[in-house]
PDB file of N, CA and C in Angstrom:
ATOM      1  N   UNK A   1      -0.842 -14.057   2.676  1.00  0.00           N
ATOM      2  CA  UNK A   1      -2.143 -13.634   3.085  1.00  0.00           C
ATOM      3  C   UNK A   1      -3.025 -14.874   3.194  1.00  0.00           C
ATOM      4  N   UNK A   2      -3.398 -15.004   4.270  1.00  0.00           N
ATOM      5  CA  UNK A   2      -4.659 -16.389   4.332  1.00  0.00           C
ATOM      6  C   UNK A   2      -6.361 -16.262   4.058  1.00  0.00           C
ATOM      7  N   UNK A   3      -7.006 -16.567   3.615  1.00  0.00           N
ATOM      8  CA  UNK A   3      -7.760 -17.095   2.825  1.00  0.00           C
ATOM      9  C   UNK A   3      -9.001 -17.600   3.972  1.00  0.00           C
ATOM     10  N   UNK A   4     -10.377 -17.102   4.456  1.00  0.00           N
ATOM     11  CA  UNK A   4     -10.735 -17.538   5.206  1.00  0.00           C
ATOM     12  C   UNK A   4     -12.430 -17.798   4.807  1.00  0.00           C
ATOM     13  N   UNK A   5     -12.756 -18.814   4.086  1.00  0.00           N
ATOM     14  CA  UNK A   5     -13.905 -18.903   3.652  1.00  0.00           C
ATOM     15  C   UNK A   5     -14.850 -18.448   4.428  1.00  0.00           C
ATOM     16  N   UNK A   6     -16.091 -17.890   4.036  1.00  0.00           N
ATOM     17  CA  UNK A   6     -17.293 -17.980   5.269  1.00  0.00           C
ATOM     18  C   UNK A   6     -18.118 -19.174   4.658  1.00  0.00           C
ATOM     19  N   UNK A   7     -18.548 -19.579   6.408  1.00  0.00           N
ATOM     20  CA  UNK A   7     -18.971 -21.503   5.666  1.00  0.00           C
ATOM     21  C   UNK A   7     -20.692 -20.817   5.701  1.00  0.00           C
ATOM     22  N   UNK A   8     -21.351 -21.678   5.272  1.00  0.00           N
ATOM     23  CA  UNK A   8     -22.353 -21.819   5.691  1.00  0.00           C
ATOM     24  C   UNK A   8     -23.590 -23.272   6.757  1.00  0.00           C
ATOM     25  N   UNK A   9     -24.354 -22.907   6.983  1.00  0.00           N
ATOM     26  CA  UNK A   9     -24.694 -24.274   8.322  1.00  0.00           C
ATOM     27  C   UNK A   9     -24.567 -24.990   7.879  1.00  0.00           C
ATOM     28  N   UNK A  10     -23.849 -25.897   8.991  1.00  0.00           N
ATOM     29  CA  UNK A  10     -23.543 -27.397   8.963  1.00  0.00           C
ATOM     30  C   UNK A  10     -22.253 -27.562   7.867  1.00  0.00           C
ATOM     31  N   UNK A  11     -21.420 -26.242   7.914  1.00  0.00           N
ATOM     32  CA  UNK A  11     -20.258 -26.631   6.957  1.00  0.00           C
ATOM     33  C   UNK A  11     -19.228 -26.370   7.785  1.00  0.00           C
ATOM     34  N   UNK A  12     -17.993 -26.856   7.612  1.00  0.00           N
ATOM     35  CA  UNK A  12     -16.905 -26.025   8.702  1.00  0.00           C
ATOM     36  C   UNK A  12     -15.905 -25.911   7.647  1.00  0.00           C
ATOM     37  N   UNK A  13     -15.344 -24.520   7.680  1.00  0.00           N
ATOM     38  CA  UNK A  13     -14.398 -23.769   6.924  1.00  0.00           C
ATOM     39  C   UNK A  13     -12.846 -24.189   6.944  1.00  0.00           C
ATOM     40  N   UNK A  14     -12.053 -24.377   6.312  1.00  0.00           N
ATOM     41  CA  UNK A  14     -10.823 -24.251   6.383  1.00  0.00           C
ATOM     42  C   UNK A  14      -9.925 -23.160   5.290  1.00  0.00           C
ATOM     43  N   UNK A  15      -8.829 -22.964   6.525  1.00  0.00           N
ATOM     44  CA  UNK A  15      -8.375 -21.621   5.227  1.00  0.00           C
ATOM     45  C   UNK A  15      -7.393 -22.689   4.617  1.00  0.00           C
ATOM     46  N   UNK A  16      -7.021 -21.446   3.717  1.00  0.00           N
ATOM     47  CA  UNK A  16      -5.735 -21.902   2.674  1.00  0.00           C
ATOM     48  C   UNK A  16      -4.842 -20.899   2.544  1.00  0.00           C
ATOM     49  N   UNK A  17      -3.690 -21.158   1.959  1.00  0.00           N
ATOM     50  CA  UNK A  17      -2.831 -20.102   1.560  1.00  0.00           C
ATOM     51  C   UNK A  17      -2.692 -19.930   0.644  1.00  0.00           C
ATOM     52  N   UNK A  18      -3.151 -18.449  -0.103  1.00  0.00           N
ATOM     53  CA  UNK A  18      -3.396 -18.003  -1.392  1.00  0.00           C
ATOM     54  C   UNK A  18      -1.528 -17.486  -1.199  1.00  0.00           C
ATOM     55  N   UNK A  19      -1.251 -17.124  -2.290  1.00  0.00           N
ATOM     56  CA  UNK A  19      -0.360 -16.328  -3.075  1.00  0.00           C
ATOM     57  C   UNK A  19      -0.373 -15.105  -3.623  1.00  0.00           C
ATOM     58  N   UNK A  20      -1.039 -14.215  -3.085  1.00  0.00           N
ATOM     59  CA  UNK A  20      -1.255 -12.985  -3.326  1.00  0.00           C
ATOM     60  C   UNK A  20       0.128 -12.074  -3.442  1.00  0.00           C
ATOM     61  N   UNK A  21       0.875 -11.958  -4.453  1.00  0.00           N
ATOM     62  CA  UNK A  21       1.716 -11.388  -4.044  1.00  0.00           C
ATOM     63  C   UNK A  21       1.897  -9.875  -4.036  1.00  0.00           C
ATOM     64  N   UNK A  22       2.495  -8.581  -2.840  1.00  0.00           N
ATOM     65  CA  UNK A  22       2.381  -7.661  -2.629  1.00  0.00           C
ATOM     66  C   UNK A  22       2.804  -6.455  -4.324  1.00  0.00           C
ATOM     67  N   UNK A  23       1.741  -5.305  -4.361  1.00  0.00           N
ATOM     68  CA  UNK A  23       1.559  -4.987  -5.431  1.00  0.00           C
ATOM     69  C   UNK A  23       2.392  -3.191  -5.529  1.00  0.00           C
ATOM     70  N   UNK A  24       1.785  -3.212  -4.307  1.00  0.00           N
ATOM     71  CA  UNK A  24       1.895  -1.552  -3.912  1.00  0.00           C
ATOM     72  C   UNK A  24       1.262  -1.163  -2.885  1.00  0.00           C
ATOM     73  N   UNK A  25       1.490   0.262  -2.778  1.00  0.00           N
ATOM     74  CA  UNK A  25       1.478   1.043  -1.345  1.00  0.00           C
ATOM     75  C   UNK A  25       0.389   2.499  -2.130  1.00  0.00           C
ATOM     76  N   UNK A  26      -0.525   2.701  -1.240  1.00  0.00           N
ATOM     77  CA  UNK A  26      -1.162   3.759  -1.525  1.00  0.00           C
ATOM     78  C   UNK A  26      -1.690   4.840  -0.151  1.00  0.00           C
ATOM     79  N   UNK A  27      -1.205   5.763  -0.400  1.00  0.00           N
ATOM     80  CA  UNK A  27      -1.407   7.034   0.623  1.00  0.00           C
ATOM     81  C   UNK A  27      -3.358   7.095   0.486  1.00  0.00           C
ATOM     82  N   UNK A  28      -3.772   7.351   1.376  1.00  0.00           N
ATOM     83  CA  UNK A  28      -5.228   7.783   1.228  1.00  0.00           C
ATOM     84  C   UNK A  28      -5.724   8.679   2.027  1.00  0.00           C
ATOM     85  N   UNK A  29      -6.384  10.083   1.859  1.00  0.00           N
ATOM     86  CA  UNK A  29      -6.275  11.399   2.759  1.00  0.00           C
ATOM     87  C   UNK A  29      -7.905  11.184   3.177  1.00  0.00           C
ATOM     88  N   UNK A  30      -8.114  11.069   4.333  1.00  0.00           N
ATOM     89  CA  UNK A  30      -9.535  10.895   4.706  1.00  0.00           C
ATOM     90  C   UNK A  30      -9.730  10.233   6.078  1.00  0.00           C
ATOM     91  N   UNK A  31     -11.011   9.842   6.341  1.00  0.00           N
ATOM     92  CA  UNK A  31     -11.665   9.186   7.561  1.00  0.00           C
ATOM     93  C   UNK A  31     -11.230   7.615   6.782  1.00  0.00           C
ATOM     94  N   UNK A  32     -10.387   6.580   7.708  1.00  0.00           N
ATOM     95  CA  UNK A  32      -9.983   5.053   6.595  1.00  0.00           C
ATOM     96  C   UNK A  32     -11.534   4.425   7.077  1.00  0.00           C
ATOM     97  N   UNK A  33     -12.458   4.442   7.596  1.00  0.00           N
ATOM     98  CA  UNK A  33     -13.586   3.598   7.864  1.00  0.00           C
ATOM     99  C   UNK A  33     -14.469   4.032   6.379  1.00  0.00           C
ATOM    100  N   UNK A  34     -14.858   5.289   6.244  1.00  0.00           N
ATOM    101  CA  UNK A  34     -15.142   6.215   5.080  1.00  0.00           C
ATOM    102  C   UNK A  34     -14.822   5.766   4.010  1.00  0.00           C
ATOM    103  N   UNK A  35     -13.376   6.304   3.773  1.00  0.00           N
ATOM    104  CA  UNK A  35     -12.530   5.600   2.284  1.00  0.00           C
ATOM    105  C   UNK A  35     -12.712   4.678   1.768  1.00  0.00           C
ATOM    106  N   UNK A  36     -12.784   3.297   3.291  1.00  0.00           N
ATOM    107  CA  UNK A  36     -12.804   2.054   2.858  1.00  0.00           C
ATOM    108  C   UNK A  36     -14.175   1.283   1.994  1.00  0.00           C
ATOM    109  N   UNK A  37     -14.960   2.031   3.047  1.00  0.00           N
ATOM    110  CA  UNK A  37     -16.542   1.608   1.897  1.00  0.00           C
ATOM    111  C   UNK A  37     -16.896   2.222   0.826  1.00  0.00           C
ATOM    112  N   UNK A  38     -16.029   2.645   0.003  1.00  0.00           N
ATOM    113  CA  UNK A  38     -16.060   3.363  -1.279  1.00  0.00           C
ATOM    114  C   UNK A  38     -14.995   3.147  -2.062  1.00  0.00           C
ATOM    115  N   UNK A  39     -15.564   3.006  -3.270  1.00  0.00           N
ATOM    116  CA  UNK A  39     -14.256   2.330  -4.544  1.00  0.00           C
ATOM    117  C   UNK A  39     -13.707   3.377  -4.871  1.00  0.00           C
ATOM    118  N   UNK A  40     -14.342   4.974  -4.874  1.00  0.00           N
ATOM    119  CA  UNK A  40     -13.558   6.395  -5.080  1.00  0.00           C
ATOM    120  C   UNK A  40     -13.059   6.607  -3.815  1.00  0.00           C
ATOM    121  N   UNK A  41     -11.672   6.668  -3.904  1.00  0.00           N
ATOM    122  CA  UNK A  41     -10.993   6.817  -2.314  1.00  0.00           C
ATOM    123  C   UNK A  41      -9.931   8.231  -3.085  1.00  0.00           C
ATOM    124  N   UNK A  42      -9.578   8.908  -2.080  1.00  0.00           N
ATOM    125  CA  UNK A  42      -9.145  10.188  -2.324  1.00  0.00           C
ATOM    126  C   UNK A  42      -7.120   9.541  -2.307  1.00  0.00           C
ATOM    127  N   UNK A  43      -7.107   9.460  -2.948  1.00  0.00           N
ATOM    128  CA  UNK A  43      -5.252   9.072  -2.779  1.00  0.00           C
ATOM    129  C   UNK A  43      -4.484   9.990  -3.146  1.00  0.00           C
ATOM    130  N   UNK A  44      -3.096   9.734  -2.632  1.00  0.00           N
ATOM    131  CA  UNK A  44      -2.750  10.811  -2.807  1.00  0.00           C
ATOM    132  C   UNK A  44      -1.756  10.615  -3.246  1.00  0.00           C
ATOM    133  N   UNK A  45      -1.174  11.598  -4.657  1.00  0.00           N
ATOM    134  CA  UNK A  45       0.163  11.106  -5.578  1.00  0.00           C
ATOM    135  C   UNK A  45       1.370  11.663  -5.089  1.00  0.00           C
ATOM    136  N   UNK A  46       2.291  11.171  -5.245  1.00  0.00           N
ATOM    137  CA  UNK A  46       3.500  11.187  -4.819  1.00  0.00           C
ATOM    138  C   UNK A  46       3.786  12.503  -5.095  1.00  0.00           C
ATOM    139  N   UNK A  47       5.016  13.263  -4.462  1.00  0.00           N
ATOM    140  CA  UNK A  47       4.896  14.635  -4.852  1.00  0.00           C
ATOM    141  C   UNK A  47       6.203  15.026  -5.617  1.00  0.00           C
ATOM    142  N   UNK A  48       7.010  13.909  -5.721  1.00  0.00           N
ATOM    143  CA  UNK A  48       8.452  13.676  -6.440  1.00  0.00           C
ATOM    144  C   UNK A  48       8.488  11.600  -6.879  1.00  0.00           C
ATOM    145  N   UNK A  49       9.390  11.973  -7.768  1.00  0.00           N
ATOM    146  CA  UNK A  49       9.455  10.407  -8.257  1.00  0.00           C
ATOM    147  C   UNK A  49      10.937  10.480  -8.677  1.00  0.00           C
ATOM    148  N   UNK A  50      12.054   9.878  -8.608  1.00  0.00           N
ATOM    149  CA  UNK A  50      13.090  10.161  -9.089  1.00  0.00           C
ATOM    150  C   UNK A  50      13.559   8.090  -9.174  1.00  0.00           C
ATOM    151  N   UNK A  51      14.306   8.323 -10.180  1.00  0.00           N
ATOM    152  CA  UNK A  51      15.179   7.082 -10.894  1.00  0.00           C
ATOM    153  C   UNK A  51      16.560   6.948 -10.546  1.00  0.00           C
ATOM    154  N   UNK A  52      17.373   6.486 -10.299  1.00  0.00           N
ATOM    155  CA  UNK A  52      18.483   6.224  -9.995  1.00  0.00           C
ATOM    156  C   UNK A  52      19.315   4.938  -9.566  1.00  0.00           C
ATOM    157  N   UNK A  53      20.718   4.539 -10.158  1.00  0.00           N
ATOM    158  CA  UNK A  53      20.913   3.432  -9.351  1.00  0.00           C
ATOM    159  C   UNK A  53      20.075   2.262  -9.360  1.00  0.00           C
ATOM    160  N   UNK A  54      19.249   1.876 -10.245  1.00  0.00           N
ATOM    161  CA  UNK A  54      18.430   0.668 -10.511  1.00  0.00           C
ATOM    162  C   UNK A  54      17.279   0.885  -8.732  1.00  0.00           C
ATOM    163  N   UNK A  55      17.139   2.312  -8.727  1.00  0.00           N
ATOM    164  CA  UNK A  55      15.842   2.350  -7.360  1.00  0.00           C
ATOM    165  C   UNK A  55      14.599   3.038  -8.256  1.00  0.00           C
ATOM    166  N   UNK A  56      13.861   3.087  -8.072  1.00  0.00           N
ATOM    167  CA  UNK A  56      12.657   3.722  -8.435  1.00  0.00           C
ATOM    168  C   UNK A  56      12.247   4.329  -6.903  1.00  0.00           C
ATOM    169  N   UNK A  57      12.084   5.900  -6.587  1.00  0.00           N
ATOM    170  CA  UNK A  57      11.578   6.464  -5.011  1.00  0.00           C
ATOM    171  C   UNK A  57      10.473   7.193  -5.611  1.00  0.00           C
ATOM    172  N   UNK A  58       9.558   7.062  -4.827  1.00  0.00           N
ATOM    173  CA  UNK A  58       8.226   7.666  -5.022  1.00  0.00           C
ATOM    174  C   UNK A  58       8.188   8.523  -3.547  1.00  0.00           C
ATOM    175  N   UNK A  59       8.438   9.451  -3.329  1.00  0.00           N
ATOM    176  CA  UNK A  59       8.523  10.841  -1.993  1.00  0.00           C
ATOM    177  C   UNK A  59       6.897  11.376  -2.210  1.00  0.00           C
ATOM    178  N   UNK A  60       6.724  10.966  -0.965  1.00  0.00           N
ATOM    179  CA  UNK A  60       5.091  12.016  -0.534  1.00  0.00           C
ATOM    180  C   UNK A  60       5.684  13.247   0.775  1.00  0.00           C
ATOM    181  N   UNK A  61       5.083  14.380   0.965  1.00  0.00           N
ATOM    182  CA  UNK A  61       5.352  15.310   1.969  1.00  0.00           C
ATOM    183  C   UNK A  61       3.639  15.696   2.053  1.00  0.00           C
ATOM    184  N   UNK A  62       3.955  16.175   3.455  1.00  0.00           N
ATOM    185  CA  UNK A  62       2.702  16.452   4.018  1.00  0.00           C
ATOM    186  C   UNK A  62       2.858  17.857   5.071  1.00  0.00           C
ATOM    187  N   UNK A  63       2.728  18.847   4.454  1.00  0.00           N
ATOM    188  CA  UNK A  63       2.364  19.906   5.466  1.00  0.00           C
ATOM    189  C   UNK A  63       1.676  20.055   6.813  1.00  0.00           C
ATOM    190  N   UNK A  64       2.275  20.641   7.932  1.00  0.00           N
ATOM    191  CA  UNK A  64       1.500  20.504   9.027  1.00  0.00           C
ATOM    192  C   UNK A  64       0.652  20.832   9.071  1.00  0.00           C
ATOM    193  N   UNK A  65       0.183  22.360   8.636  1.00  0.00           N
ATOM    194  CA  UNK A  65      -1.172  23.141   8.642  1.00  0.00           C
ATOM    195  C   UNK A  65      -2.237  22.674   7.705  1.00  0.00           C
ATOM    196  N   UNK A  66      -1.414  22.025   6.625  1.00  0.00           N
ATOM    197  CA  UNK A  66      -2.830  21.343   6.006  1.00  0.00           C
ATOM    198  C   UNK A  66      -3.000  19.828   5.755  1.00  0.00           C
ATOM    199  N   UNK A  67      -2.709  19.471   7.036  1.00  0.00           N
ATOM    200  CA  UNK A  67      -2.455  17.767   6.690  1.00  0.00           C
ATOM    201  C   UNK A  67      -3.569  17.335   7.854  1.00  0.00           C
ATOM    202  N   UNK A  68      -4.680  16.375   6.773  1.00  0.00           N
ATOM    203  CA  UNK A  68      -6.168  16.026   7.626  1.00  0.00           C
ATOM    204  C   UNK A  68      -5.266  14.439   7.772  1.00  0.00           C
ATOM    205  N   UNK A  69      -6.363  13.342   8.191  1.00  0.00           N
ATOM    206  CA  UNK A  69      -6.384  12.012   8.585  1.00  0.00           C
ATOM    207  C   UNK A  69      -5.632  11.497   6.995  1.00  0.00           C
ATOM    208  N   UNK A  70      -4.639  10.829   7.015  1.00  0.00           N
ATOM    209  CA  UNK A  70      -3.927  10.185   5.540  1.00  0.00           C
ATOM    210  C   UNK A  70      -3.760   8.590   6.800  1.00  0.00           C
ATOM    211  N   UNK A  71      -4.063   7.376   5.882  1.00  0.00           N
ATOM    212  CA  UNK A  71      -3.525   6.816   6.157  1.00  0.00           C
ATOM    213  C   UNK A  71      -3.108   5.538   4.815  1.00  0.00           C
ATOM    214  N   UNK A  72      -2.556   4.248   5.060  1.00  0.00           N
ATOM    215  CA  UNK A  72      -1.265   3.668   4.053  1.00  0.00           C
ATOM    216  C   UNK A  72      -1.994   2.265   3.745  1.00  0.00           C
ATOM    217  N   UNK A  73      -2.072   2.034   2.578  1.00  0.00           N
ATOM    218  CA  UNK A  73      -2.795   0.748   2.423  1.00  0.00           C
ATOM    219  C   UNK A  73      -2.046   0.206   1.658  1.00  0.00           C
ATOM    220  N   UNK A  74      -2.071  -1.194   1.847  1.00  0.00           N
ATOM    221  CA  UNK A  74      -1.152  -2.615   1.007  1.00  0.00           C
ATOM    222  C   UNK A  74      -2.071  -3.201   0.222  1.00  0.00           C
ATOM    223  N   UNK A  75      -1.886  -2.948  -1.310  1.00  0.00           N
ATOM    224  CA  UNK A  75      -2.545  -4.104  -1.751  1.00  0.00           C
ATOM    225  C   UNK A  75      -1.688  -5.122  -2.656  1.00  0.00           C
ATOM    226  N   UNK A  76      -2.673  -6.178  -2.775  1.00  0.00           N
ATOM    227  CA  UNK A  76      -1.829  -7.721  -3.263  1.00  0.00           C
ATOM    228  C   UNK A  76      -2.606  -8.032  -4.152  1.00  0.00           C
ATOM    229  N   UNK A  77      -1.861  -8.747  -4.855  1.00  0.00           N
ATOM    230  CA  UNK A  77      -2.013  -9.462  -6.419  1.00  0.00           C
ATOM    231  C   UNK A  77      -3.430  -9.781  -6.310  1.00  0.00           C
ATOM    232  N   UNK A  78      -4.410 -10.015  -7.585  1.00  0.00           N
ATOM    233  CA  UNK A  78      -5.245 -10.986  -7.581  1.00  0.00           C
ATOM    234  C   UNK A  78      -6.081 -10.935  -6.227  1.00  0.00           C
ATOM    235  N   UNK A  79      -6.660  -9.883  -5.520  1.00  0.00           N
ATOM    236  CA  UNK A  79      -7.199 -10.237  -4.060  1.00  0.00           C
ATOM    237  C   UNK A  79      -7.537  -8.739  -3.809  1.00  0.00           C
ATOM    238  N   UNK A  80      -9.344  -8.428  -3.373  1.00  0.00           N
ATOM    239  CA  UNK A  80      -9.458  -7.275  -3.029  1.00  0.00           C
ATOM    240  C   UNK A  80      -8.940  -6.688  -1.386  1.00  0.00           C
ATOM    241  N   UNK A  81      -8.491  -7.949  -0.961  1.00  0.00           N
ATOM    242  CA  UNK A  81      -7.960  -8.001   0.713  1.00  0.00           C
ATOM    243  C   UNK A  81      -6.931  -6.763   0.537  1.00  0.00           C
ATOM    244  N   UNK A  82      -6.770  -6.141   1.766  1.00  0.00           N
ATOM    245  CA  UNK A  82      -5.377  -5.543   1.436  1.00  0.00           C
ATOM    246  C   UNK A  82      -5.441  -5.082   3.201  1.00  0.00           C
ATOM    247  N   UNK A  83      -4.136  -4.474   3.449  1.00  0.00           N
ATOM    248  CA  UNK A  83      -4.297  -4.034   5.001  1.00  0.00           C
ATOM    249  C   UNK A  83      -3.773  -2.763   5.063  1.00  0.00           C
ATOM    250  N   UNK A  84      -4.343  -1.613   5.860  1.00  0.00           N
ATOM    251  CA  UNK A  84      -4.649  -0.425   6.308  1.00  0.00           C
ATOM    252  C   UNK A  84      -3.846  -0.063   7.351  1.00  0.00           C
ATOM    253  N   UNK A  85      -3.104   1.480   7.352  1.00  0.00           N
ATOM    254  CA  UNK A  85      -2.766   1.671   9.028  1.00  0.00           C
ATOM    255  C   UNK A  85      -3.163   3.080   8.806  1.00  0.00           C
ATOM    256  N   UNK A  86      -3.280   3.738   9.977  1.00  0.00           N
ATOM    257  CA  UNK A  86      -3.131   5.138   9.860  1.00  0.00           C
ATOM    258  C   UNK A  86      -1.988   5.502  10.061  1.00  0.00           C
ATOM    259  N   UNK A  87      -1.357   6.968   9.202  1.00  0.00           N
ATOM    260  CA  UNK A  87      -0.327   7.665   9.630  1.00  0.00           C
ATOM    261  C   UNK A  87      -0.395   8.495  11.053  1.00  0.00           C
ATOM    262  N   UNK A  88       0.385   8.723  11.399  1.00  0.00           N
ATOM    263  CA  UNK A  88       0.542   9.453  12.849  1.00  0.00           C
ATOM    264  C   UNK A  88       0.948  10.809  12.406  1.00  0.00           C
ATOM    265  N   UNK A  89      -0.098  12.027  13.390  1.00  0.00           N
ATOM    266  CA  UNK A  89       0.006  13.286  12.744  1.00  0.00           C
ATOM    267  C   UNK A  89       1.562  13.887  12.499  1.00  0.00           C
ATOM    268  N   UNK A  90       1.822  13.038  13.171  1.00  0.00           N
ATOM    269  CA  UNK A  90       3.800  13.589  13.406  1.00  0.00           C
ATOM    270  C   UNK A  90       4.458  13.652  12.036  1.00  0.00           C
ATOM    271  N   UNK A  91       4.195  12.747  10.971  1.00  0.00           N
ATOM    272  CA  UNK A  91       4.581  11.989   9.939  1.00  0.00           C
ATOM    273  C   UNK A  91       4.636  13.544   8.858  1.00  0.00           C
ATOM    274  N   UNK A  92       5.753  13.584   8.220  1.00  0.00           N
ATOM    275  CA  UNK A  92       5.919  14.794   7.139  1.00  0.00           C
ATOM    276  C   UNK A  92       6.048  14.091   6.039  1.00  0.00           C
ATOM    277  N   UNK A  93       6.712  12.837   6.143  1.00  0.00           N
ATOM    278  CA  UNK A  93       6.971  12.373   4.580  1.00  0.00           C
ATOM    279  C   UNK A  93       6.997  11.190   4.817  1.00  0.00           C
ATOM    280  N   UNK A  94       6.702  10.694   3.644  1.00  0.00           N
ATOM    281  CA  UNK A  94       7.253   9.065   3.324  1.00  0.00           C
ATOM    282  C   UNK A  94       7.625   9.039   1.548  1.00  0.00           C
ATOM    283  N   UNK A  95       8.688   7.889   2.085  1.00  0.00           N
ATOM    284  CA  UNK A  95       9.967   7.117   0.862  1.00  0.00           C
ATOM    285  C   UNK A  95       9.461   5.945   0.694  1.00  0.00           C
ATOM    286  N   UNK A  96       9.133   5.519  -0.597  1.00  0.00           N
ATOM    287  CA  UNK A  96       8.772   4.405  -1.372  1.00  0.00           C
ATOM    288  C   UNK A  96       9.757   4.074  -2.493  1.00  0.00           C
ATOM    289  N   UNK A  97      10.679   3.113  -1.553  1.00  0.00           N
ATOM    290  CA  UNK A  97      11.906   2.641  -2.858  1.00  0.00           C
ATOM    291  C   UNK A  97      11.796   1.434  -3.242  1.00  0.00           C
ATOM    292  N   UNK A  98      11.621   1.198  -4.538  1.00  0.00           N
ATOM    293  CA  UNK A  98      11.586   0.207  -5.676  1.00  0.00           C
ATOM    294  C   UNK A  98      12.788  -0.290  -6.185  1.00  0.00           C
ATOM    295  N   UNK A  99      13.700  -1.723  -5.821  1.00  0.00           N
ATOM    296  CA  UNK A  99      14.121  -1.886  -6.775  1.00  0.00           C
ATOM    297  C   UNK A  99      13.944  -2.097  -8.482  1.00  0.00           C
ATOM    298  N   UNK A 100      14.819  -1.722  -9.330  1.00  0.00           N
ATOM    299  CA  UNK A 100      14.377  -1.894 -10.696  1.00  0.00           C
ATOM    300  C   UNK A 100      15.355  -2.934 -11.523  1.00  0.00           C
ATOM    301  N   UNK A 101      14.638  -2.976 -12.899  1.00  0.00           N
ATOM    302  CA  UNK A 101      15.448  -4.283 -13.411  1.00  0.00           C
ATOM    303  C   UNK A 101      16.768  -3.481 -14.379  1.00  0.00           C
ATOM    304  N   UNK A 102      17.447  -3.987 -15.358  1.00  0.00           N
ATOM    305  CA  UNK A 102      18.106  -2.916 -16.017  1.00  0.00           C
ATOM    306  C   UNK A 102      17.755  -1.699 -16.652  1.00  0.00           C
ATOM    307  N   UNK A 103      16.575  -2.383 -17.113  1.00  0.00           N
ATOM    308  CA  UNK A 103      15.604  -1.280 -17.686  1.00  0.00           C
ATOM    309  C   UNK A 103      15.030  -0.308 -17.391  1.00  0.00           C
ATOM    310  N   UNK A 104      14.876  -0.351 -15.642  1.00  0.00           N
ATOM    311  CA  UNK A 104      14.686   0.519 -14.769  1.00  0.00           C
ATOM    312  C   UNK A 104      13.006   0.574 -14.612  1.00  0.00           C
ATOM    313  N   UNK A 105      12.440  -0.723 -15.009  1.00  0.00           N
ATOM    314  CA  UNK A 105      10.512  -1.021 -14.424  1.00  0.00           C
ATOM    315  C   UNK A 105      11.300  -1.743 -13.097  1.00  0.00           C
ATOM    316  N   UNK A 106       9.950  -1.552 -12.662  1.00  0.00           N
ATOM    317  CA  UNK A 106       9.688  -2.237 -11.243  1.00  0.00           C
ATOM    318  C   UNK A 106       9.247  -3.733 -11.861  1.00  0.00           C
ATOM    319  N   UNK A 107      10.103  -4.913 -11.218  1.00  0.00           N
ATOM    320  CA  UNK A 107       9.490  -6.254 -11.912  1.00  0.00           C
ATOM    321  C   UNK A 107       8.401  -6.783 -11.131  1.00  0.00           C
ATOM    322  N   UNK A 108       7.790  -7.536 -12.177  1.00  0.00           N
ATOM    323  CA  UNK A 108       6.377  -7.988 -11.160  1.00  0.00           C
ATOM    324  C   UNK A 108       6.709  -8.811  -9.862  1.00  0.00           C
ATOM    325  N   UNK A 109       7.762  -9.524 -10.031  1.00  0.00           N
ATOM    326  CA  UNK A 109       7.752 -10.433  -8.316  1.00  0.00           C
ATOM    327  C   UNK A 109       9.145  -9.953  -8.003  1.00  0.00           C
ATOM    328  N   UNK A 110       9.620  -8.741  -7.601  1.00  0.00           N
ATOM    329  CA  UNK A 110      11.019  -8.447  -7.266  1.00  0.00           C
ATOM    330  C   UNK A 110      11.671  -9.377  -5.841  1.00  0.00           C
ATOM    331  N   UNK A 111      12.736  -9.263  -6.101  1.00  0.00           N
ATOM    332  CA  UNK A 111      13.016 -10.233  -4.999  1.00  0.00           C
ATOM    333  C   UNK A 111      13.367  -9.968  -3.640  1.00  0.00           C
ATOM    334  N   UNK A 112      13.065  -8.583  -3.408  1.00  0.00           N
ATOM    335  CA  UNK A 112      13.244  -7.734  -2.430  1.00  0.00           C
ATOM    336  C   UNK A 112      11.921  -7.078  -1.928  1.00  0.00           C
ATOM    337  N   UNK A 113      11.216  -7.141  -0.651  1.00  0.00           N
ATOM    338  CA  UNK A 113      10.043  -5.872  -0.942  1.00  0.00           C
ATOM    339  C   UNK A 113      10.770  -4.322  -1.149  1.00  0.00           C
ATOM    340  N   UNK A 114       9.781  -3.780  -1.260  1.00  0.00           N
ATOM    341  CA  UNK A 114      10.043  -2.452  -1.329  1.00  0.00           C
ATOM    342  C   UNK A 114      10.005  -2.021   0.222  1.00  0.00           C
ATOM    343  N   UNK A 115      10.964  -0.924   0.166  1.00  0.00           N
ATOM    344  CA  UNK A 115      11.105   0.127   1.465  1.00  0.00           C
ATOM    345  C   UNK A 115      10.391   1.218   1.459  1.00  0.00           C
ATOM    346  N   UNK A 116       9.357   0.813   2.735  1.00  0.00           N
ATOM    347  CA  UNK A 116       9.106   2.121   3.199  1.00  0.00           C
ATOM    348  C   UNK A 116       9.296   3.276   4.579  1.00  0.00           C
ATOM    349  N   UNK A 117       9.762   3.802   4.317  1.00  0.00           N
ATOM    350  CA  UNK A 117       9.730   4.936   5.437  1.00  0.00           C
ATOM    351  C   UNK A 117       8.856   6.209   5.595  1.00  0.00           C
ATOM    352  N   UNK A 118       8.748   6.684   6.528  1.00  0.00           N
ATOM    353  CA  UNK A 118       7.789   7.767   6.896  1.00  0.00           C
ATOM    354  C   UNK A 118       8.102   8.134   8.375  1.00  0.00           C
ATOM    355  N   UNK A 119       8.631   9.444   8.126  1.00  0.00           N
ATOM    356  CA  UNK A 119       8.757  10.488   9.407  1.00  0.00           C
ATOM    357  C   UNK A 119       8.130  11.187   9.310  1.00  0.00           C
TER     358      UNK A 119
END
């Protein structure tokens, strides 16, 4: 993630490259312009979680008849930056797989990202 100061007159900015490293994935049911200017954002919890096989899956489903604007946000370490998409009304579910350590936590810098899918 890059780093883009705002200068002020008579200064000229250069970015840098922070290290933010990726934290998690969060569903959010709403207008994302809305959500975004507010620290209470409506999210939405997974609707199954299952362990297995050193994976951690976090399963969301979304009904057609009652499924408003949801869309998917990234956030990263240390950094209120994060990036936004909307889901597409088509979308019924999404899979959030975690590798895990023996212990079966999610480690803080895994060496894999996590997978996501959503149909």
């Amino acid at each position: 993630m890059t780093a883009q100061p705002e200068e002020p007159g008579g200064w000229s900015p250069y970015p840098g490259r922070d290290n933010h490293g990726f934290i998690g994935i969060t569903l959010i049911e709403g207008d994302r312009a809305t959500q975004m200017a507010t620290t209470f954002r409506t999210t939405l919890a997974p609707a199954n979680e299952t362990r297995h096989a050193r994976k951690l899956v976090h399963l969301w489903e979304f009904e057609a008849d009652q499924r408003g604007k949801i869309f998917l946000l990234c956030r990263y370490r240390d950094t209120e930056a994060a990036l936004a998409v909307d889901l597409q009304r088509r979308i019924r579910r999404c899979t959030l797989t975690w590798e895990t350590d023996i212990r079966g936590d999610v480690p803080e810098n895994p060496k894999n990202p996590p997978q996501l899918d959503c149909r």
